[in-house]
Structure formats: structure tokens, C-alpha cells
PDB file of N, CA and C in Angstrom:
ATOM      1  N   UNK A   1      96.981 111.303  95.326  1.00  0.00           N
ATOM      2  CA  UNK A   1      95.847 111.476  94.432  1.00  0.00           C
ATOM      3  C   UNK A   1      94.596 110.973  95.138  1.00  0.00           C
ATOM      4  N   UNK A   2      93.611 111.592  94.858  1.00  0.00           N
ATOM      5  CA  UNK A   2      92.492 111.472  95.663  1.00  0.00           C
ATOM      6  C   UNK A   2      91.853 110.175  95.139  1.00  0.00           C
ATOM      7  N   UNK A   3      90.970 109.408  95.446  1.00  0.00           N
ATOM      8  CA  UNK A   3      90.243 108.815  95.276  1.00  0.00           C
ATOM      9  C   UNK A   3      88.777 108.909  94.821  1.00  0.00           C
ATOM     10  N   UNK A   4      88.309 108.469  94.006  1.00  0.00           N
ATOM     11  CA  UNK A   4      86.926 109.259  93.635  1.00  0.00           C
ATOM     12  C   UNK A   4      85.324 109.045  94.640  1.00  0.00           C
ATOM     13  N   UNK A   5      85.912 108.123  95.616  1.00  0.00           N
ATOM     14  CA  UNK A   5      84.807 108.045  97.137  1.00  0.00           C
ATOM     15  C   UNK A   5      84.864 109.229  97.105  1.00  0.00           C
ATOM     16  N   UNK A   6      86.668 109.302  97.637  1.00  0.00           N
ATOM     17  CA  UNK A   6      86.732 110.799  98.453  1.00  0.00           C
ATOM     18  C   UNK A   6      86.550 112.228  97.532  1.00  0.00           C
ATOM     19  N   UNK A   7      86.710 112.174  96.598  1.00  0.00           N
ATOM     20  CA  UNK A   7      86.703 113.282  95.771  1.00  0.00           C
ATOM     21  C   UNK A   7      85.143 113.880  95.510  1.00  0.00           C
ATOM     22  N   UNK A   8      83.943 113.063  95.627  1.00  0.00           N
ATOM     23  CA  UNK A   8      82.605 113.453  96.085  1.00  0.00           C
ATOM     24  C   UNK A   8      82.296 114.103  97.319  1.00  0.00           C
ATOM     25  N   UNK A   9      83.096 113.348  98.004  1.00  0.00           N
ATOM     26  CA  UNK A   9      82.646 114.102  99.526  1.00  0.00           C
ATOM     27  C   UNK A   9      83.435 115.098  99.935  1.00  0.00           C
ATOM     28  N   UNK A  10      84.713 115.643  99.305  1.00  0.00           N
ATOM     29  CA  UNK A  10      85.369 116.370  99.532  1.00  0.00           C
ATOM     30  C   UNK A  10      84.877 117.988  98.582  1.00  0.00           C
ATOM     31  N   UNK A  11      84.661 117.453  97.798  1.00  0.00           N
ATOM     32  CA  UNK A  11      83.770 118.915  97.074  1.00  0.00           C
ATOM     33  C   UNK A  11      82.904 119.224  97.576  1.00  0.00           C
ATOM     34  N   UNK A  12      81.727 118.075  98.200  1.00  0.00           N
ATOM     35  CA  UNK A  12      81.104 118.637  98.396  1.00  0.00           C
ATOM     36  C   UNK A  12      80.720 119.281 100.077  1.00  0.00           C
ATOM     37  N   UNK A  13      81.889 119.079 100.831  1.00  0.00           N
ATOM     38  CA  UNK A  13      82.117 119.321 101.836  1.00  0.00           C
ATOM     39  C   UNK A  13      82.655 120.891 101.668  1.00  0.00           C
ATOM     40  N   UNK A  14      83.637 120.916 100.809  1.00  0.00           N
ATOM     41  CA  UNK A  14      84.451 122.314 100.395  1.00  0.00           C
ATOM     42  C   UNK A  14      83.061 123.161 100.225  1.00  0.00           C
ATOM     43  N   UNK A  15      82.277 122.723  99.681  1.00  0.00           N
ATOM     44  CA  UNK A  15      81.108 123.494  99.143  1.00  0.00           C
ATOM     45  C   UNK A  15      79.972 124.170  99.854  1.00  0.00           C
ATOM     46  N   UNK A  16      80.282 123.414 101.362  1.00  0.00           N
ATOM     47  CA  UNK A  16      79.410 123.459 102.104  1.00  0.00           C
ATOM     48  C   UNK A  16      77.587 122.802 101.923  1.00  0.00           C
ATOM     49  N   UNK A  17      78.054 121.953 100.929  1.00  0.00           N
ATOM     50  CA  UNK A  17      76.306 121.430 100.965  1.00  0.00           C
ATOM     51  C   UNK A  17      76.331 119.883 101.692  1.00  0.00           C
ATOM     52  N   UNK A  18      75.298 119.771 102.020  1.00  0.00           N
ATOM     53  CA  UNK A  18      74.529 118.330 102.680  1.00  0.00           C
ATOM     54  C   UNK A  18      74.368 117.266 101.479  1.00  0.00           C
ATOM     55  N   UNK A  19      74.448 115.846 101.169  1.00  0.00           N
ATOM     56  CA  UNK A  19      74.122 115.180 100.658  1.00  0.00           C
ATOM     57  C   UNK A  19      73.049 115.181  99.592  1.00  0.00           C
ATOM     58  N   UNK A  20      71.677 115.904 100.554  1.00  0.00           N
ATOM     59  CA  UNK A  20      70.909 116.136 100.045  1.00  0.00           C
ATOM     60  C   UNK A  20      70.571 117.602  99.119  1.00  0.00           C
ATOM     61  N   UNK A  21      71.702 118.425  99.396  1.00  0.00           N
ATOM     62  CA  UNK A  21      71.501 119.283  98.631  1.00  0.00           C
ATOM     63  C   UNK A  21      71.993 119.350  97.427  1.00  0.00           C
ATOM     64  N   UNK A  22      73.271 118.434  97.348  1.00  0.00           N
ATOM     65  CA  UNK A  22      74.218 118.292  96.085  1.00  0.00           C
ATOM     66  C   UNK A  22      73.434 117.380  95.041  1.00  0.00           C
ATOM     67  N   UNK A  23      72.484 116.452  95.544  1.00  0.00           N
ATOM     68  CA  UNK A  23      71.600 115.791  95.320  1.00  0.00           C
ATOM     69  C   UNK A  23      70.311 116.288  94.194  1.00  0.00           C
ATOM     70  N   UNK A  24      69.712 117.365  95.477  1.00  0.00           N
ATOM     71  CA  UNK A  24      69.091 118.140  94.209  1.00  0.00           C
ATOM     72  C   UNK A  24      69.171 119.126  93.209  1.00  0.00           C
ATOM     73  N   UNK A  25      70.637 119.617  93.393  1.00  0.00           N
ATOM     74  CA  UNK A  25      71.211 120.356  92.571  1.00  0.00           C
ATOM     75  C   UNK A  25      71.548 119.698  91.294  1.00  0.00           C
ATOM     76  N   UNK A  26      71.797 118.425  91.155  1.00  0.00           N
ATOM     77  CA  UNK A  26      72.170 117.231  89.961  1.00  0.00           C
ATOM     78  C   UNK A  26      71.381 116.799  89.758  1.00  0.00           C
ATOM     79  N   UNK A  27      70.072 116.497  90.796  1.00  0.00           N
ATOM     80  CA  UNK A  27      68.683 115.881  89.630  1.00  0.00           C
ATOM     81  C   UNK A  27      68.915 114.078  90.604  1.00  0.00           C
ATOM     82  N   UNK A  28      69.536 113.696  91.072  1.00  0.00           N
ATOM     83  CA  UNK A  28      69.544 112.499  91.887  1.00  0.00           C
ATOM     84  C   UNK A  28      68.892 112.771  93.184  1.00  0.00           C
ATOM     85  N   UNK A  29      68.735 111.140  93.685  1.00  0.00           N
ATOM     86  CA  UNK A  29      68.823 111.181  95.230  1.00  0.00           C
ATOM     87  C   UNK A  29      69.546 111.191  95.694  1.00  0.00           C
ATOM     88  N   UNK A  30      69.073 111.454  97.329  1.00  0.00           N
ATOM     89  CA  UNK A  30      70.382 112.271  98.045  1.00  0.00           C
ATOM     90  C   UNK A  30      71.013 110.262  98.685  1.00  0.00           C
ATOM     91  N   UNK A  31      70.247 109.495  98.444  1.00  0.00           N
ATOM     92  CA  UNK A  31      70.704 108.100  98.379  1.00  0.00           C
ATOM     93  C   UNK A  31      72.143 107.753  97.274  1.00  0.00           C
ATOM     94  N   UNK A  32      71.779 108.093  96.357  1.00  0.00           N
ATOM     95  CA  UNK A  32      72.409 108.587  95.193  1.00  0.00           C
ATOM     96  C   UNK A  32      73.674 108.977  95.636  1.00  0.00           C
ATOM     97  N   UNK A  33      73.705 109.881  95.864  1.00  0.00           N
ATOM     98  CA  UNK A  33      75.146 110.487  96.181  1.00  0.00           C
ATOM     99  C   UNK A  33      75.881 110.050  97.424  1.00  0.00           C
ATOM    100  N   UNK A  34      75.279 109.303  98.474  1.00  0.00           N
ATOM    101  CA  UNK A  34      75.433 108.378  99.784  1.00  0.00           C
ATOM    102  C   UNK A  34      76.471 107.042  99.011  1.00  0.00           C
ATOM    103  N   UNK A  35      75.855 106.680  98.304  1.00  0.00           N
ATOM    104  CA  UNK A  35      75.963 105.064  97.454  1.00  0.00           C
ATOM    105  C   UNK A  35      77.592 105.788  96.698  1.00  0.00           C
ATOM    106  N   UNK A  36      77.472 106.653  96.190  1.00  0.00           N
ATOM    107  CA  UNK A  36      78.932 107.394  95.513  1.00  0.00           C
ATOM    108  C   UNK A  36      79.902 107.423  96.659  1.00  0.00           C
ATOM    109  N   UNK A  37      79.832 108.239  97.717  1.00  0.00           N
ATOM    110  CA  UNK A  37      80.722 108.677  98.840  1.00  0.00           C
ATOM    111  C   UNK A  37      80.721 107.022  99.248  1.00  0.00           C
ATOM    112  N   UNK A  38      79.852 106.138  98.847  1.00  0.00           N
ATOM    113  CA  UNK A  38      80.649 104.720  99.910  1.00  0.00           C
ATOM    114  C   UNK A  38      81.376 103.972  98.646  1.00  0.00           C
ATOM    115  N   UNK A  39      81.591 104.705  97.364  1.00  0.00           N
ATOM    116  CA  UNK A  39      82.185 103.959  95.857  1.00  0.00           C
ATOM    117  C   UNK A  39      81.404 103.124  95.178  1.00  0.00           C
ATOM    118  N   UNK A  40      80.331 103.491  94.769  1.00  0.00           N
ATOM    119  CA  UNK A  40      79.660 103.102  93.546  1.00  0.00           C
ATOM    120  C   UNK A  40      79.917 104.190  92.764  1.00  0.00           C
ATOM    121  N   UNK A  41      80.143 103.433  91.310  1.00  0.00           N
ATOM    122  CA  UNK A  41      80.335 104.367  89.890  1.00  0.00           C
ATOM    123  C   UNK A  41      79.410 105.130  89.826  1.00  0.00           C
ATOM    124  N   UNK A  42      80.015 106.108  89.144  1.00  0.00           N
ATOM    125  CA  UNK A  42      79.361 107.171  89.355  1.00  0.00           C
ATOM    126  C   UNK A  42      78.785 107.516  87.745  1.00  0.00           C
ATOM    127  N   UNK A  43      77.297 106.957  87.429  1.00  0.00           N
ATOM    128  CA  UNK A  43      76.993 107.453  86.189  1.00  0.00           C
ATOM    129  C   UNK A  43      75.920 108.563  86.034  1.00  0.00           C
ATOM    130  N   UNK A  44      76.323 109.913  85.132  1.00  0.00           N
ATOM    131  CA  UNK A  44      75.826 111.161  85.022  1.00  0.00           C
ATOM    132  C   UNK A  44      75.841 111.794  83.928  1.00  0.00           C
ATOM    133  N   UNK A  45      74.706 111.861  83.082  1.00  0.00           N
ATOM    134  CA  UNK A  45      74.344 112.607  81.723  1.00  0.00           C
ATOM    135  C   UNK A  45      75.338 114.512  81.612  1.00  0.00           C
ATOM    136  N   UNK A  46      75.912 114.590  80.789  1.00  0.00           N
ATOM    137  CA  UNK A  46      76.718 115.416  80.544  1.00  0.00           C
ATOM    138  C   UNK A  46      76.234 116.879  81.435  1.00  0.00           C
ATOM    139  N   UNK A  47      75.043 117.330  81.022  1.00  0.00           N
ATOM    140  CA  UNK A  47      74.033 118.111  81.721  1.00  0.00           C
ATOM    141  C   UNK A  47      73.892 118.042  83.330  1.00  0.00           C
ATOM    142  N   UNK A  48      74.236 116.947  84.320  1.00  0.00           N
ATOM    143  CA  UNK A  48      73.955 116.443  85.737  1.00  0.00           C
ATOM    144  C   UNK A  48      75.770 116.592  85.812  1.00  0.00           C
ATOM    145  N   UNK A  49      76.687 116.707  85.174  1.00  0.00           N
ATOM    146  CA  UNK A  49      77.734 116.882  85.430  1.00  0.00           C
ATOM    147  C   UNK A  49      77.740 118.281  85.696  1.00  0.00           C
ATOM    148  N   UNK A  50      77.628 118.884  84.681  1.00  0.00           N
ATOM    149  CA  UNK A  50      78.208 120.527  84.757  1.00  0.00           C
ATOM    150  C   UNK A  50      77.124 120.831  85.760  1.00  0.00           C
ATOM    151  N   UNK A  51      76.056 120.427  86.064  1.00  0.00           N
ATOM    152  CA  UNK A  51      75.076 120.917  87.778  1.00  0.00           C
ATOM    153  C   UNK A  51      75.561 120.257  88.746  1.00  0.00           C
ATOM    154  N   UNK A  52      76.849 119.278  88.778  1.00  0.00           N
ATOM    155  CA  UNK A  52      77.612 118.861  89.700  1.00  0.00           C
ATOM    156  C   UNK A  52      78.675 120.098  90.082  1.00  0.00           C
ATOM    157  N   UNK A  53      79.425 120.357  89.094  1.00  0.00           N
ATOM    158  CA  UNK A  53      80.462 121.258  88.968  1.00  0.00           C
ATOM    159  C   UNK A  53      79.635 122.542  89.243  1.00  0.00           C
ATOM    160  N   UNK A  54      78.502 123.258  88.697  1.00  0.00           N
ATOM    161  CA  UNK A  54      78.125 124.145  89.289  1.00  0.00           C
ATOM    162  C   UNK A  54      77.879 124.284  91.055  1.00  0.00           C
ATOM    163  N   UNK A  55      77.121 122.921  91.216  1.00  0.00           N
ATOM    164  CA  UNK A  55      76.828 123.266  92.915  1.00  0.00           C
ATOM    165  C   UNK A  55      78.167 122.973  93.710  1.00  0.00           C
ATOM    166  N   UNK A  56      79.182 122.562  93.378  1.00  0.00           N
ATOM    167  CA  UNK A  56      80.257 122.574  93.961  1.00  0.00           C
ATOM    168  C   UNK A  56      81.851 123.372  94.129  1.00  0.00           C
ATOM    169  N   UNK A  57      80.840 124.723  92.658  1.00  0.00           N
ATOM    170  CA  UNK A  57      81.248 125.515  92.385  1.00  0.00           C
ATOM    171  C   UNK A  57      82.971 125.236  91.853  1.00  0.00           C
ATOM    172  N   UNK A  58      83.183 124.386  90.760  1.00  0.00           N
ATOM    173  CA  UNK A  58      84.077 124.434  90.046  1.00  0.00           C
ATOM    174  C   UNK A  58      83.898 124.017  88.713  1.00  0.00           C
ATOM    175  N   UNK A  59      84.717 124.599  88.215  1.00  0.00           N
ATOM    176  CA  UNK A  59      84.861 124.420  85.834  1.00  0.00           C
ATOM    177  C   UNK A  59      84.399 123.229  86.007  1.00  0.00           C
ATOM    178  N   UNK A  60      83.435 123.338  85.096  1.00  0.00           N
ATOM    179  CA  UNK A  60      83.275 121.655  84.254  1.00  0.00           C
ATOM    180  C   UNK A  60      84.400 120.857  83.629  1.00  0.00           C
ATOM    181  N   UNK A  61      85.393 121.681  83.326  1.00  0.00           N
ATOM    182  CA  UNK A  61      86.717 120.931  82.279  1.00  0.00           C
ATOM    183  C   UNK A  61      87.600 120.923  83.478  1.00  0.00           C
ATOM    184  N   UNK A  62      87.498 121.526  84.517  1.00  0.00           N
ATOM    185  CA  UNK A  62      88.576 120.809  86.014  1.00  0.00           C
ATOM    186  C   UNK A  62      87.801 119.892  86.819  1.00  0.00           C
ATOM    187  N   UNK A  63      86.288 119.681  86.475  1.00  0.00           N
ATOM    188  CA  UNK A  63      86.222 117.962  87.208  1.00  0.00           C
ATOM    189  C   UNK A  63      85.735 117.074  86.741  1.00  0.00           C
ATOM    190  N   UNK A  64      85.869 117.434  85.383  1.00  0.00           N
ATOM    191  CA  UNK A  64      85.908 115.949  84.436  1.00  0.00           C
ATOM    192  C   UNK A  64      87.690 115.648  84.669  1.00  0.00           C
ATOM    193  N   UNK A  65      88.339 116.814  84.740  1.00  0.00           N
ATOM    194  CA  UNK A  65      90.053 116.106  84.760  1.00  0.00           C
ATOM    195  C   UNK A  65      89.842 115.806  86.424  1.00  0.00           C
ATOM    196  N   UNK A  66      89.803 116.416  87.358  1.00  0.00           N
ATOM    197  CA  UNK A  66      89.368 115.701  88.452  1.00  0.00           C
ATOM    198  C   UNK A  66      89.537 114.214  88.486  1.00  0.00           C
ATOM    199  N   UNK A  67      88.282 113.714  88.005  1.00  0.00           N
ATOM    200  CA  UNK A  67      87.407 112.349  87.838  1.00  0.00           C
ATOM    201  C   UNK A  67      88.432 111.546  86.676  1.00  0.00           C
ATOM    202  N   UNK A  68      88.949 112.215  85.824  1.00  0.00           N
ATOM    203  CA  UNK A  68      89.591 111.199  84.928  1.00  0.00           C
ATOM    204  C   UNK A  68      91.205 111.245  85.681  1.00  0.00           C
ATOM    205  N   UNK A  69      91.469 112.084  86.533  1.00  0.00           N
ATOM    206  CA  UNK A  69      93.181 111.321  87.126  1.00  0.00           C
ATOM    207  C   UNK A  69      93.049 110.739  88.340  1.00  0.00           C
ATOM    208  N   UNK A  70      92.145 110.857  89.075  1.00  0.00           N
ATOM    209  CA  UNK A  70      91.672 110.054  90.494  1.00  0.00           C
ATOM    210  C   UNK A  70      91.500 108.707  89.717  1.00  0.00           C
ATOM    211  N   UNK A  71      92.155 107.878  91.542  1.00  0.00           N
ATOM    212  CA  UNK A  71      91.867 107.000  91.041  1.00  0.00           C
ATOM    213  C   UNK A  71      90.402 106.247  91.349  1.00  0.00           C
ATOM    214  N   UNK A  72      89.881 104.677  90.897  1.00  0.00           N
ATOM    215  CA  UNK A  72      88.505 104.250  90.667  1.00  0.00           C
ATOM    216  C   UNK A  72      87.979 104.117  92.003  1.00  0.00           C
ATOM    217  N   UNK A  73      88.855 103.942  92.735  1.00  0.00           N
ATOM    218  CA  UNK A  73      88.355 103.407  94.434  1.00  0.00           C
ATOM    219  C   UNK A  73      89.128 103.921  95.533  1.00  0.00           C
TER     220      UNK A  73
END
């Protein structure tokens, strides 16, 4: 089971975007999403989720389950 460091950087690697692009696709900095990939919690208004899942191009209801069976670190 993935880890949720890795489970940021792995989408968004699959996805082909840069830090900074996944960044402005969700409305954060691309610091922001740096601070996630090294495991800081990850907090995101329902709306900055599904523009997560959009720029990484998967269902909103497969990476909220994603994020809720990975584990915290």
C-alpha cells in the first residue's frame, strides 16, 4: 500500500505534470505540494480536491479512496 508522500508524487508523475503545475491546477503553491511529497498533511477544500483528481486525471470517488486506504506516512 502506498504511502500518501508517495501517492502525491506518483500521480502526479503518472500525469506527467511538474510540481508546479499540479500546483496551479489546485489553487496552491507549487511549495505546497513540495511540503506534501516530503509528508505534510495534506489539507484541501472539497473543490481543490476534485481539481486534484482532475489534473491527475482520475474519479474524485477513486482518490478520496486512494487517500483514505494509504497509509499517513
Amino acid at each position: 500500500m502506498a504511502t500518501k508522500v508517495h501517492l502525491v508524487r506518483e500521480l502526479r508523475e503518472a500525469a506527467n505534470l511538474s510540481q508546479e503545475q499540479l500546483a496551479v491546477a489546485i489553487g496552491v503553491s507549487s511549495g505546497t505540494v513540495r511540503t506534501w511529497e516530503r509528508g505534510k498533511e495534506i489539507f484541501l477544500s472539497i473543490p481543490q480536491w476534485k481539481s486534484f483528481a482532475a489534473a491527475v486525471k482520475v474519479e474524485f470517488d477513486d482518490l478520496v479512496t486512494m487517500f483514505s486506504d494509504s497509509k499517513v506516512a
